[in-house]
PDB file of N, CA and C in Angstrom:
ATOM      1  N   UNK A   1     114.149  98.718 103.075  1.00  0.00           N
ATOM      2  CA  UNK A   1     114.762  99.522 102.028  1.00  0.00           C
ATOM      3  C   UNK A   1     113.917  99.428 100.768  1.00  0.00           C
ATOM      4  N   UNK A   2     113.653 100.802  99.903  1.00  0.00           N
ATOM      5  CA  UNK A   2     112.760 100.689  99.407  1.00  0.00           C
ATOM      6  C   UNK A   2     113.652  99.766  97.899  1.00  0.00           C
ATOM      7  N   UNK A   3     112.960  99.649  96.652  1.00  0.00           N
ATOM      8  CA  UNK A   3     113.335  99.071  95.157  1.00  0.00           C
ATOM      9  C   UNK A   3     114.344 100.394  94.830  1.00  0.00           C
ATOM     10  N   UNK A   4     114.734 100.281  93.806  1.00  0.00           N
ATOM     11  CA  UNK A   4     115.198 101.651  93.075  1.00  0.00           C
ATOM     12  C   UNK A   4     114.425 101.404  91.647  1.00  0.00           C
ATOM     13  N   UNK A   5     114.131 102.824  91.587  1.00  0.00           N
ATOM     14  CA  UNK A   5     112.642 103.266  90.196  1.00  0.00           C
ATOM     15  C   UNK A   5     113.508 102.604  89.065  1.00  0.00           C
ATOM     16  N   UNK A   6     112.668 102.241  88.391  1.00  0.00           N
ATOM     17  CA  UNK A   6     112.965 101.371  87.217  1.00  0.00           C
ATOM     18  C   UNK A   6     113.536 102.348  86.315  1.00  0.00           C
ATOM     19  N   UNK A   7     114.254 102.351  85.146  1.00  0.00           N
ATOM     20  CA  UNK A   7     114.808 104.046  84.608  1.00  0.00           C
ATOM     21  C   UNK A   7     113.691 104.674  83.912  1.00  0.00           C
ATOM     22  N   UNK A   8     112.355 104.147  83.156  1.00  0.00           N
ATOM     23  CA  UNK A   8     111.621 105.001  82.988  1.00  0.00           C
ATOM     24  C   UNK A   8     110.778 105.989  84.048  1.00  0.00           C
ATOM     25  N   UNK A   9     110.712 105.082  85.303  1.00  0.00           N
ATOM     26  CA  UNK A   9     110.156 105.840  86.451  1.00  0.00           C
ATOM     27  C   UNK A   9     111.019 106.694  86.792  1.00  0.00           C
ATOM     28  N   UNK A  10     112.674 106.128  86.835  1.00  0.00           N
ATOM     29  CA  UNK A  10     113.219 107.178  87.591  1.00  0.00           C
ATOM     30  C   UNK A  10     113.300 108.978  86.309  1.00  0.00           C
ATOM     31  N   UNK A  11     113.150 108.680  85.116  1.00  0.00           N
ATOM     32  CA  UNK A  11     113.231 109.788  84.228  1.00  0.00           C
ATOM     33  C   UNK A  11     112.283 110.586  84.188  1.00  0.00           C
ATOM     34  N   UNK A  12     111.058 109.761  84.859  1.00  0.00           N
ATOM     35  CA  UNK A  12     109.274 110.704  84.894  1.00  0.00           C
ATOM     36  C   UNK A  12     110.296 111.422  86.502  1.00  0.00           C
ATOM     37  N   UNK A  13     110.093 110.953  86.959  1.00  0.00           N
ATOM     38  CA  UNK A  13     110.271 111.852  88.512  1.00  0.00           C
ATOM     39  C   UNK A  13     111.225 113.112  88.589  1.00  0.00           C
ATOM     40  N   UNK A  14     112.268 112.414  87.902  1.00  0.00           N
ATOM     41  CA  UNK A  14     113.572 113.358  87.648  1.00  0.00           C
ATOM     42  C   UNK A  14     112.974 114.652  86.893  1.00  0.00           C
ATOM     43  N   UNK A  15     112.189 114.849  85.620  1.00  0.00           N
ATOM     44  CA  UNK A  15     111.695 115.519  84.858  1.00  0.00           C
ATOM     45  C   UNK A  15     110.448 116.288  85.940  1.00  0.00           C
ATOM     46  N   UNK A  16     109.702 115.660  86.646  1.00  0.00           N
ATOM     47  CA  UNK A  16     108.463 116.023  87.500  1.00  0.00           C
ATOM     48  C   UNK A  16     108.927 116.779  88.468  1.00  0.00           C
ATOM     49  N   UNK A  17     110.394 116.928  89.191  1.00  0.00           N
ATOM     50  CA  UNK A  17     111.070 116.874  90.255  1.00  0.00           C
ATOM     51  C   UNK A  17     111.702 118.282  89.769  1.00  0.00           C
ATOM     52  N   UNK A  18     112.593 118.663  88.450  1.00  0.00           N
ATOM     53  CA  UNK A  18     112.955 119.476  87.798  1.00  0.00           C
ATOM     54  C   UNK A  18     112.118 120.583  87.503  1.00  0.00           C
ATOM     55  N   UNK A  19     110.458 119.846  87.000  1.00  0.00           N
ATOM     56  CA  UNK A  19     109.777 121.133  86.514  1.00  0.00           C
ATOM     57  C   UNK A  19     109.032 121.502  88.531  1.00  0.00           C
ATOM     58  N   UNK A  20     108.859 120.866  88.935  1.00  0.00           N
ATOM     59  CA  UNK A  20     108.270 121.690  90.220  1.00  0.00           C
ATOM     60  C   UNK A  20     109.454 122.577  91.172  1.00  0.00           C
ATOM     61  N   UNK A  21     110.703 122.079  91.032  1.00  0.00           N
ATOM     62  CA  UNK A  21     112.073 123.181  91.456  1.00  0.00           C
ATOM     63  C   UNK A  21     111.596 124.245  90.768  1.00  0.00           C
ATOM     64  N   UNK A  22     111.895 124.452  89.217  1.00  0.00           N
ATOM     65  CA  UNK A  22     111.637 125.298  88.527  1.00  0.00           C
ATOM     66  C   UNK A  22     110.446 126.181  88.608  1.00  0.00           C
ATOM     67  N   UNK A  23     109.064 126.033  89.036  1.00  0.00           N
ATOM     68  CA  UNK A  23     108.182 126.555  88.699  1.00  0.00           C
ATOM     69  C   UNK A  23     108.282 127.427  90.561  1.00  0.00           C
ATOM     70  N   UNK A  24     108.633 126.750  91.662  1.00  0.00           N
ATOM     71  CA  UNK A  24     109.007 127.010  92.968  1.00  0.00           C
ATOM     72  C   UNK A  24     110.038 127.932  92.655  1.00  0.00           C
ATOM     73  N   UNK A  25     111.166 128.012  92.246  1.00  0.00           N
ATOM     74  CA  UNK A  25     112.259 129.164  92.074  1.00  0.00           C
ATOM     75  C   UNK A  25     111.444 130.321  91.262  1.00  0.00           C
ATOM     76  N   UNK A  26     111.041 129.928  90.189  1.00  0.00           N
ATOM     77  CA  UNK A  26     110.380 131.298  90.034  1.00  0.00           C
ATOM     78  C   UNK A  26     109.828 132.211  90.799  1.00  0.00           C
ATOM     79  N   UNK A  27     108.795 131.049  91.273  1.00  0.00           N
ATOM     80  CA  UNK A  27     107.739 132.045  92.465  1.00  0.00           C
ATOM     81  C   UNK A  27     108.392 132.507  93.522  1.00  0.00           C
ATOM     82  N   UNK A  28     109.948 131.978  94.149  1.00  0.00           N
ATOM     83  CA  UNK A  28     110.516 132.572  95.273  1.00  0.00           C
ATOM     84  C   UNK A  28     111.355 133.840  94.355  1.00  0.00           C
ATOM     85  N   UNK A  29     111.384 133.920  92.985  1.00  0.00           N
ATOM     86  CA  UNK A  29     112.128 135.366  92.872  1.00  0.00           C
ATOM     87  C   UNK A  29     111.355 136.252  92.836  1.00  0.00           C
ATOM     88  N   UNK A  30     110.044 135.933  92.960  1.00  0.00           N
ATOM     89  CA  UNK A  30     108.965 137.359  93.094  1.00  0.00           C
ATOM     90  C   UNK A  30     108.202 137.277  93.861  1.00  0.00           C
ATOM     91  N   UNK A  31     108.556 136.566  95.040  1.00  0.00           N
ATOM     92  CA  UNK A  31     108.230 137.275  96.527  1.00  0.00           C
ATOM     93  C   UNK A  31     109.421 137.140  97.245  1.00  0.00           C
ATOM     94  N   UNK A  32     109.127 138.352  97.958  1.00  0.00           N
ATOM     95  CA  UNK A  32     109.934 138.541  99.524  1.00  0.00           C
ATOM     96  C   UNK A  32     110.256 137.194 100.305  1.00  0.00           C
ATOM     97  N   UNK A  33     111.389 136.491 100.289  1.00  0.00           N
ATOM     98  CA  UNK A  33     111.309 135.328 101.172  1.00  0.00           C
ATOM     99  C   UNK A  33     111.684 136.324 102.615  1.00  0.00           C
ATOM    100  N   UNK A  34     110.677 135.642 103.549  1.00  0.00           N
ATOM    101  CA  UNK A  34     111.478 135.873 105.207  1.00  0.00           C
ATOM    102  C   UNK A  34     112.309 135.029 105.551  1.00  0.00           C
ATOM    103  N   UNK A  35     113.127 134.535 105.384  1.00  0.00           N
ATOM    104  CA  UNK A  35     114.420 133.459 105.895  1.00  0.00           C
ATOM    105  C   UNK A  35     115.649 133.451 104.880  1.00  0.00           C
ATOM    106  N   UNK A  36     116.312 133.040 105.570  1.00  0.00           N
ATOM    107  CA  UNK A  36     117.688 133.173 105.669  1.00  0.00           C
ATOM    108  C   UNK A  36     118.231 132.018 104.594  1.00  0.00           C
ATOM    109  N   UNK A  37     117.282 131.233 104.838  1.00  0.00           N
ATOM    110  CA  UNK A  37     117.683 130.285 103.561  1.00  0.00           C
ATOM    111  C   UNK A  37     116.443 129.980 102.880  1.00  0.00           C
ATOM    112  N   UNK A  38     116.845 129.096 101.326  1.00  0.00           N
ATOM    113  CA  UNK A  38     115.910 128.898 100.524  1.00  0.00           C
ATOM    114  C   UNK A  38     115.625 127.109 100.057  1.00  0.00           C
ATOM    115  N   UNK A  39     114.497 127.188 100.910  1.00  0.00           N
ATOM    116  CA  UNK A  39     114.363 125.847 101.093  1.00  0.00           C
ATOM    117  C   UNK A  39     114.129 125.158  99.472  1.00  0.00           C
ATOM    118  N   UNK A  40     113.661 125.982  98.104  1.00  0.00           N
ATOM    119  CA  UNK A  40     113.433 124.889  97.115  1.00  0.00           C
ATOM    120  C   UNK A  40     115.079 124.567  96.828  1.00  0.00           C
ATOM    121  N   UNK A  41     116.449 125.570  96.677  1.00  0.00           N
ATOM    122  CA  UNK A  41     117.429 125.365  96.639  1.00  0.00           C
ATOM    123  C   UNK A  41     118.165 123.960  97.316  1.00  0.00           C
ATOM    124  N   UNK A  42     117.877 124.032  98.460  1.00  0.00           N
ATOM    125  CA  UNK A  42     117.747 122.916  99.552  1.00  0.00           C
ATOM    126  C   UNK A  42     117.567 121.550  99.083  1.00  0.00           C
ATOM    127  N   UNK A  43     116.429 121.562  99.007  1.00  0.00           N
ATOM    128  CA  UNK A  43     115.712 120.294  98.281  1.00  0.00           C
ATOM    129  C   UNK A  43     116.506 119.978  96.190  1.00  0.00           C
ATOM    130  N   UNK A  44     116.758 120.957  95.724  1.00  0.00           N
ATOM    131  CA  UNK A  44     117.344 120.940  94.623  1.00  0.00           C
ATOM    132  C   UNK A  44     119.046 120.386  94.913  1.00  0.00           C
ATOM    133  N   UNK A  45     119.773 120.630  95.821  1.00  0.00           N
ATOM    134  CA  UNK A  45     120.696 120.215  96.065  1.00  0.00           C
ATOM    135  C   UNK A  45     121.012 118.855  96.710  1.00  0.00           C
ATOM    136  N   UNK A  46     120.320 118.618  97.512  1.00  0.00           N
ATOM    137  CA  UNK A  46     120.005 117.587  98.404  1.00  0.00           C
ATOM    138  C   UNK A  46     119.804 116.028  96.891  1.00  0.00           C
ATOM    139  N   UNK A  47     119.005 116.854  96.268  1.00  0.00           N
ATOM    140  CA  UNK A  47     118.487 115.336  95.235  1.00  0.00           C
ATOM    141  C   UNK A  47     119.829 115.344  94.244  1.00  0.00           C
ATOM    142  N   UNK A  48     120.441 116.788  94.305  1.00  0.00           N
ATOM    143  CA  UNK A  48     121.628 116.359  93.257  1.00  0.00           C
ATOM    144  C   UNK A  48     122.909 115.550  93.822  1.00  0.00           C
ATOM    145  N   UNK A  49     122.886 115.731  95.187  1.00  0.00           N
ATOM    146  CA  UNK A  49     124.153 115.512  95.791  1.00  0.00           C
ATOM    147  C   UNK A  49     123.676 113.694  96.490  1.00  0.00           C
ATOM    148  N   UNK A  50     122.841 113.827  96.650  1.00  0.00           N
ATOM    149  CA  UNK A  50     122.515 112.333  97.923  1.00  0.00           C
ATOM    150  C   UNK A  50     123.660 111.375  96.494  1.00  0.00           C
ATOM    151  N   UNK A  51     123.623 110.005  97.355  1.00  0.00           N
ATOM    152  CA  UNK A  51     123.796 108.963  96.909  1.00  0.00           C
ATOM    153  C   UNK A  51     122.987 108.200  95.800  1.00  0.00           C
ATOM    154  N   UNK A  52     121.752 108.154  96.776  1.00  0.00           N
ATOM    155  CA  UNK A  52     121.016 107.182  96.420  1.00  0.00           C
ATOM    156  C   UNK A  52     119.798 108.371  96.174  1.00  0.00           C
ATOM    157  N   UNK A  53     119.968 109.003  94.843  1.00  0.00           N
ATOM    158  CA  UNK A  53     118.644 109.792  94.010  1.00  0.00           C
ATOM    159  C   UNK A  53     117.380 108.993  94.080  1.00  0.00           C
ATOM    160  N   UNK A  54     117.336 107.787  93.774  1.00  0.00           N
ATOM    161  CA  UNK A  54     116.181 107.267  93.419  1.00  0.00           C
ATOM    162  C   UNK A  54     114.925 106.756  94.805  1.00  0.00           C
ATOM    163  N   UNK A  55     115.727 107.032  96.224  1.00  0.00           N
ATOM    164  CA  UNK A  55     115.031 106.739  97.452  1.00  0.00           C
ATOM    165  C   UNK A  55     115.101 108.410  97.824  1.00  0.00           C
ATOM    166  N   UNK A  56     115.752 109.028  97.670  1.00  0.00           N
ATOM    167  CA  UNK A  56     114.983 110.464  97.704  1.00  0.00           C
ATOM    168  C   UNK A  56     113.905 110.757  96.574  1.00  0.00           C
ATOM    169  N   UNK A  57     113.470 110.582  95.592  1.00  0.00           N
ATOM    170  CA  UNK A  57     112.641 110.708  94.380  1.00  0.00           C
ATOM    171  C   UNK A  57     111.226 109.907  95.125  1.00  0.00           C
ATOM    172  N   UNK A  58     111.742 108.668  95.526  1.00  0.00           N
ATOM    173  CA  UNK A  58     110.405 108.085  95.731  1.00  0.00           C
ATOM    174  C   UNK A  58     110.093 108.714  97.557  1.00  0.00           C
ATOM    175  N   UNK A  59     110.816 109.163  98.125  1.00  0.00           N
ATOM    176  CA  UNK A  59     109.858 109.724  99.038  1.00  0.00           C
ATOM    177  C   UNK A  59     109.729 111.167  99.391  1.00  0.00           C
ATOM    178  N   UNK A  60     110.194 111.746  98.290  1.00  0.00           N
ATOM    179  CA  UNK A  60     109.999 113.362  98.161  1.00  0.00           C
ATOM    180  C   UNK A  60     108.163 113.353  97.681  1.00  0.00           C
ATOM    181  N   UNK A  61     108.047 112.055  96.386  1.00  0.00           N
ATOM    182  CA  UNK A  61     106.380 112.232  95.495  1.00  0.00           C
ATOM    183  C   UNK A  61     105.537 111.227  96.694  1.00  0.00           C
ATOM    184  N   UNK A  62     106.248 110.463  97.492  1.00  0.00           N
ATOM    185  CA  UNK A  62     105.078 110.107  98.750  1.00  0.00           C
ATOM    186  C   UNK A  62     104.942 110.764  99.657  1.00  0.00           C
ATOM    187  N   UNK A  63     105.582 111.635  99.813  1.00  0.00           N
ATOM    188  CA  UNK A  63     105.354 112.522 101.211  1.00  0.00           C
ATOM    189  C   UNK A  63     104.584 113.813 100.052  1.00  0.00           C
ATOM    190  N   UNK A  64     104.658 114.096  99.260  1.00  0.00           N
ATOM    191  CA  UNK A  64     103.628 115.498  98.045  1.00  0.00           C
ATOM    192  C   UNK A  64     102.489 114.728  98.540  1.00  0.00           C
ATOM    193  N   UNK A  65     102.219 113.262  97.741  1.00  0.00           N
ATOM    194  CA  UNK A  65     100.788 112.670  97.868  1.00  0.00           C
ATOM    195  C   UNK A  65     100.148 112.784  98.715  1.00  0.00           C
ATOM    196  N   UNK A  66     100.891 112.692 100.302  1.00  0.00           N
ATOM    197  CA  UNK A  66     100.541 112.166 101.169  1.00  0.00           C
ATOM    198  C   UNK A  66      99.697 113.140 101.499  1.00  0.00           C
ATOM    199  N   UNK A  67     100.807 114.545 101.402  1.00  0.00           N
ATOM    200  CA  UNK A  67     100.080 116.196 102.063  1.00  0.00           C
ATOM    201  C   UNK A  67      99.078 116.011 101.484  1.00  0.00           C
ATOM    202  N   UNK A  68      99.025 115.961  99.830  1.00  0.00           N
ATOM    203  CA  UNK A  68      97.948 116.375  98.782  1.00  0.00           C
ATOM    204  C   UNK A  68      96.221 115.743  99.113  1.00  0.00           C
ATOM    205  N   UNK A  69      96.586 114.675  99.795  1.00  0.00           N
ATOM    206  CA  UNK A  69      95.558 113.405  99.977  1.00  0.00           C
ATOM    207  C   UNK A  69      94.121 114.020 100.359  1.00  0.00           C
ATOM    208  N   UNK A  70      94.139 115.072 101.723  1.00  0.00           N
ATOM    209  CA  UNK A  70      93.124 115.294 102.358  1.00  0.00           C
ATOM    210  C   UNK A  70      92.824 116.601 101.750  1.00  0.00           C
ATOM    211  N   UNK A  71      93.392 117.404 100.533  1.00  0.00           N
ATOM    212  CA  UNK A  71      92.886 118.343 100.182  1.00  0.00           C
ATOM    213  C   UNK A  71      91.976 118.613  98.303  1.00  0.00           C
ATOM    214  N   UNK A  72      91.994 117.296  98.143  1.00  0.00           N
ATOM    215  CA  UNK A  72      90.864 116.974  97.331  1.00  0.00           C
ATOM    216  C   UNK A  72      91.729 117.520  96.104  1.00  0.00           C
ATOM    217  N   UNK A  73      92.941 117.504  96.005  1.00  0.00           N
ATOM    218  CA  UNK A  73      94.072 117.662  94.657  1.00  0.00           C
ATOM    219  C   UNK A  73      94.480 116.726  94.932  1.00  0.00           C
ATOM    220  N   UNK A  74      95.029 116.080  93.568  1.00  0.00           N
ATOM    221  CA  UNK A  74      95.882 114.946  93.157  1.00  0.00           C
ATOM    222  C   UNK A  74      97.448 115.247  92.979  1.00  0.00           C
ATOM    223  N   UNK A  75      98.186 114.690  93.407  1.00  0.00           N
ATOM    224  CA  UNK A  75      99.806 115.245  92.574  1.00  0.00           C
ATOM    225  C   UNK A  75      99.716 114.665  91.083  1.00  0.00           C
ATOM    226  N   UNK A  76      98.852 113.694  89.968  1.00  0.00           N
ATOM    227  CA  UNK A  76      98.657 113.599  88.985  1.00  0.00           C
ATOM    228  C   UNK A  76      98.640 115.123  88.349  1.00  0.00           C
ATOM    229  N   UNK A  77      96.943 115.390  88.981  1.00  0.00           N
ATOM    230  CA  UNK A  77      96.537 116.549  88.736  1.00  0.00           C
ATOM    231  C   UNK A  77      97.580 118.203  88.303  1.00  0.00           C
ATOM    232  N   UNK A  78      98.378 118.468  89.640  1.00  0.00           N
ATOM    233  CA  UNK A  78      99.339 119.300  89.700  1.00  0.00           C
ATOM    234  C   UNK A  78     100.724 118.851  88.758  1.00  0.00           C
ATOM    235  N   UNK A  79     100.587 117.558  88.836  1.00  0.00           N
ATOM    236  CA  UNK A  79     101.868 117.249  87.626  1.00  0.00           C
ATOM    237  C   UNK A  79     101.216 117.574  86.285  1.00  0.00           C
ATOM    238  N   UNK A  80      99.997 117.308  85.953  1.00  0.00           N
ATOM    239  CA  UNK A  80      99.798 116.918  84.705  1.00  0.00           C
ATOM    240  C   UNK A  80      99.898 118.898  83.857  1.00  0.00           C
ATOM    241  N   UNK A  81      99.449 119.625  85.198  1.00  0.00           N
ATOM    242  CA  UNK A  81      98.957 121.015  84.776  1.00  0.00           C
ATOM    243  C   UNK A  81     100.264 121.696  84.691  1.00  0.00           C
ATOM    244  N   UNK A  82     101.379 121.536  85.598  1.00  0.00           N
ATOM    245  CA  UNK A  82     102.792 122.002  85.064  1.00  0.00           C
ATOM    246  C   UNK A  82     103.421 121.232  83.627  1.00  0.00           C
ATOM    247  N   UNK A  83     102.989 120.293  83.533  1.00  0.00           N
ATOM    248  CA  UNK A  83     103.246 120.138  82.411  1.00  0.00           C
ATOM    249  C   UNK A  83     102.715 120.574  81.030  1.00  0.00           C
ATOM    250  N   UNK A  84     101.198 120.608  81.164  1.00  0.00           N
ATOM    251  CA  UNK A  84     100.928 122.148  80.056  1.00  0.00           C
ATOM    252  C   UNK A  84     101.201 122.974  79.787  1.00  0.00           C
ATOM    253  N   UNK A  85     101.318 123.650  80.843  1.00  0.00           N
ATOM    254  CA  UNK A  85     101.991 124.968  81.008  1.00  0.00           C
ATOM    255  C   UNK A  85     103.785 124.840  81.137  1.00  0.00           C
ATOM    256  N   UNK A  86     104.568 124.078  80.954  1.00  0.00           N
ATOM    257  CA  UNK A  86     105.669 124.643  80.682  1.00  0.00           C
ATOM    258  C   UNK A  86     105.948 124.583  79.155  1.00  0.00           C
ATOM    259  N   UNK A  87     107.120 125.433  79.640  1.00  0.00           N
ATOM    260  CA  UNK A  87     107.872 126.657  78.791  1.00  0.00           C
ATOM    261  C   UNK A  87     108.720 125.128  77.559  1.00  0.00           C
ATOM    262  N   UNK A  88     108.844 124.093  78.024  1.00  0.00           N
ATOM    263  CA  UNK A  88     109.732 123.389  77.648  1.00  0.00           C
ATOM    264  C   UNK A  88     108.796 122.135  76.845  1.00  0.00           C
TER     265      UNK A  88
END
């Protein structure tokens, strides 16, 4: 069983976690989804409803890394650039 994020970790993730829903819902209202359901919704509900937020948080950003690993992007990288660019 993993730790639970310390509260400044858990407030970076929560905030990191919020702006990539957000920037994902946008982009699904201006394309055509083919399916029946909407998986960022999914994942947005799932982290609001679980129990235990802070073991979904830490393996929602290890399983990003993990994809991210072999394609020569960082999730730093992609965090750091939604965060320029938002609205907030």
């Amino acid at each position: 069983m993993s730790e639970p994020l310390t509260p400044d970790e858990r407030d970076r993730r929560i905030r990191e976690f919020d702006s990539l829903i957000l920037r994902f819902e946008h982009w699904e209202s201006t394309v055509r989804v083919r399916s029946n359901y909407n998986p960022i919704s999914i994942l947005r509900v799932m982290k609001e409803k679980l129990e235990n937020s802070d073991r979904f948080l830490r393996y929602f950003f290890e399983y990003l890394t993990s994809e991210l690993n072999g394609s020569g992007v960082s999730l730093d990288n992609v965090l750091s650039a939604l965060h320029r660019n938002s609205p907030v």
